[in-house]
C-alpha atoms as a PDB file:
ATOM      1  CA  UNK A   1      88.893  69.837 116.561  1.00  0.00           C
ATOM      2  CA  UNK A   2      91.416  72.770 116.091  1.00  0.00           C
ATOM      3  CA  UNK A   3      92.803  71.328 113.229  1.00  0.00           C
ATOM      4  CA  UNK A   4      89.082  71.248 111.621  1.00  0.00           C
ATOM      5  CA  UNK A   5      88.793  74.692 112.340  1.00  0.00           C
ATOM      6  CA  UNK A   6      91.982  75.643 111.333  1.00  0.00           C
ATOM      7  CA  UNK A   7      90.786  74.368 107.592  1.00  0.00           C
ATOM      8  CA  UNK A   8      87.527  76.033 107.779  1.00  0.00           C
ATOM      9  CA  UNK A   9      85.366  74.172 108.953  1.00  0.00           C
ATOM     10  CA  UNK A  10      82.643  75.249 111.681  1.00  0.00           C
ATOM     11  CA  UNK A  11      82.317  72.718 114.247  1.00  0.00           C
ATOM     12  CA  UNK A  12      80.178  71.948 116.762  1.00  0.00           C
ATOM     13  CA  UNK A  13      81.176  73.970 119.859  1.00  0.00           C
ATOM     14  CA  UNK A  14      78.656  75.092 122.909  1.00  0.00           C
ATOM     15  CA  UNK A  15      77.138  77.966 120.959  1.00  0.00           C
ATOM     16  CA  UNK A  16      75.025  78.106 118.201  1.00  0.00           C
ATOM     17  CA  UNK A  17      77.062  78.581 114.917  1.00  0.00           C
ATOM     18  CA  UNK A  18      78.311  74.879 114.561  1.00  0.00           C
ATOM     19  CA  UNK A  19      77.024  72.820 111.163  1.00  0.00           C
ATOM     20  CA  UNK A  20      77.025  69.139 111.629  1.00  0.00           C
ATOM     21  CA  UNK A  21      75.697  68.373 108.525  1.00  0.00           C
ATOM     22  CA  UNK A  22      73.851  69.989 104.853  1.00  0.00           C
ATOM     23  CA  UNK A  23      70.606  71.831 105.810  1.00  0.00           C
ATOM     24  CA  UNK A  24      68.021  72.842 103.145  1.00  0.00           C
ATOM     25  CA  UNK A  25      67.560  76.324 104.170  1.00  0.00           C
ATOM     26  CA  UNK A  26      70.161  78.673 102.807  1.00  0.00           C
ATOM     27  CA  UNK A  27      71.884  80.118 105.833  1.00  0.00           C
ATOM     28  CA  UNK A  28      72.004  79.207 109.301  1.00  0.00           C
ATOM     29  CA  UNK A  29      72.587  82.332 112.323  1.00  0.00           C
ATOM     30  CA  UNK A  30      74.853  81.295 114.749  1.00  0.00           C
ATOM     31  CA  UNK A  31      75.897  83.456 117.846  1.00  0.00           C
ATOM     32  CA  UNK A  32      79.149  86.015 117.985  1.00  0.00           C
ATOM     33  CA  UNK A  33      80.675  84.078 120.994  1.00  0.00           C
ATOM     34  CA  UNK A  34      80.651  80.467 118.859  1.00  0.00           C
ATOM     35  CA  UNK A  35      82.705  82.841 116.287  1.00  0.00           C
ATOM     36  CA  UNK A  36      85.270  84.279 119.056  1.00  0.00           C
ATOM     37  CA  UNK A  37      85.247  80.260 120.340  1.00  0.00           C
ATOM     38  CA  UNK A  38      86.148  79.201 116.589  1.00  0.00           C
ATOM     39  CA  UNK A  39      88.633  81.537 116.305  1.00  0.00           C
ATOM     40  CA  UNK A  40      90.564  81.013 119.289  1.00  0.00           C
ATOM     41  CA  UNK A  41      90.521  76.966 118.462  1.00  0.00           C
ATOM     42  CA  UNK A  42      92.261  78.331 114.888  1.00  0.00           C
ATOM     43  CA  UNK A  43      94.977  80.432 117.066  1.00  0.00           C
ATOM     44  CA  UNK A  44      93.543  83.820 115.175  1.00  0.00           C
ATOM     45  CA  UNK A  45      93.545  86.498 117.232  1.00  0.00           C
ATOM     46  CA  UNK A  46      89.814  87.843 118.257  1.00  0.00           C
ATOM     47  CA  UNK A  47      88.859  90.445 115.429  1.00  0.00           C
ATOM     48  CA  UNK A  48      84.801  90.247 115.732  1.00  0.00           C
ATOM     49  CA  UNK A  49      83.096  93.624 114.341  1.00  0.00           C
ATOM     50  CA  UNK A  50      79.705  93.878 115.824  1.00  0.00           C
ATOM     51  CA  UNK A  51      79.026  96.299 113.943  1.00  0.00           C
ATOM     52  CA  UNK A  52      77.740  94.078 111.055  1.00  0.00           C
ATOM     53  CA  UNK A  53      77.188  90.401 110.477  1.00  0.00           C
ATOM     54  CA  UNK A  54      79.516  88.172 109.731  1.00  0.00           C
ATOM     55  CA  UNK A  55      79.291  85.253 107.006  1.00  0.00           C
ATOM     56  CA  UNK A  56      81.193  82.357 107.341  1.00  0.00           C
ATOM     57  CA  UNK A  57      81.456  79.154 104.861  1.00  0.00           C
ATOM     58  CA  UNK A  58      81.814  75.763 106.494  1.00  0.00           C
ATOM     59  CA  UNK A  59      84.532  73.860 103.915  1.00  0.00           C
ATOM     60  CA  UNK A  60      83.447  70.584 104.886  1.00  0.00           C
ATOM     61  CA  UNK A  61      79.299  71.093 104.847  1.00  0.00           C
ATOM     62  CA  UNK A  62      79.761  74.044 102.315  1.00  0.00           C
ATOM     63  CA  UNK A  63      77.141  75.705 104.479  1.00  0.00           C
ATOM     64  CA  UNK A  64      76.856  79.470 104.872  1.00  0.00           C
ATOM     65  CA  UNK A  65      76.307  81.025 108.774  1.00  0.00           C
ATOM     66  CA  UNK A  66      75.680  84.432 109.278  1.00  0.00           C
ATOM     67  CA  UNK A  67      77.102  85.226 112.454  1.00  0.00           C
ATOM     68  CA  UNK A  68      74.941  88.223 114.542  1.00  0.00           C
ATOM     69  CA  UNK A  69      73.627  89.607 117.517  1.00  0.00           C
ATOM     70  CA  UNK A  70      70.167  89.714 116.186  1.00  0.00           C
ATOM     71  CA  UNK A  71      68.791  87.609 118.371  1.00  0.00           C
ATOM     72  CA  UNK A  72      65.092  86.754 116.359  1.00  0.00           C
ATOM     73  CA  UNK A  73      67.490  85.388 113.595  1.00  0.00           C
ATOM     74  CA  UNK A  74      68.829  82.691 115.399  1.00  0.00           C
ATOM     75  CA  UNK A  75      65.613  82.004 117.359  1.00  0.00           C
ATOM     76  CA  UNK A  76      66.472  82.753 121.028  1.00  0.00           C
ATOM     77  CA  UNK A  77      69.216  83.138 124.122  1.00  0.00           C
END
């Protein structure tokens, strides 16, 4: 699994944020704690600025998530 993150790719972890395979819709919102989980599976240190969203591109799905803290964008807790 760290070596799938590692080369981009946004596996499925506990939080929302994971793409397991092509969607329709155009982005997915995933969570800012699957993003500091993803990062610490690549060895990156934790450099998440809440401040504004943050887009990610899975290599393997080519699948865009927008990572945020709005929570009505990624419908719920």
């Amino acid at each position: 699994m760290a070596s799938k993150a590692r080369d981009g790719e946004l596996v499925p972890l506990p939080w929302k944020g994971g793409v397991e395979k092509k969607l329709k819709m155009k982005n997915k919102y995933g969570v800012y704690q699957y993003l500091a989980m993803w990062q610490g599976l690549r060895g990156d240190d934790l450099q998440i600025n809440t401040d504004s969203e943050v887009t990610l591109i899975c290599t393997k799905f080519g699948m865009s998530v927008v990572f945020t803290d709005d929570v009505n964008k990624y419908g719920g807790p």
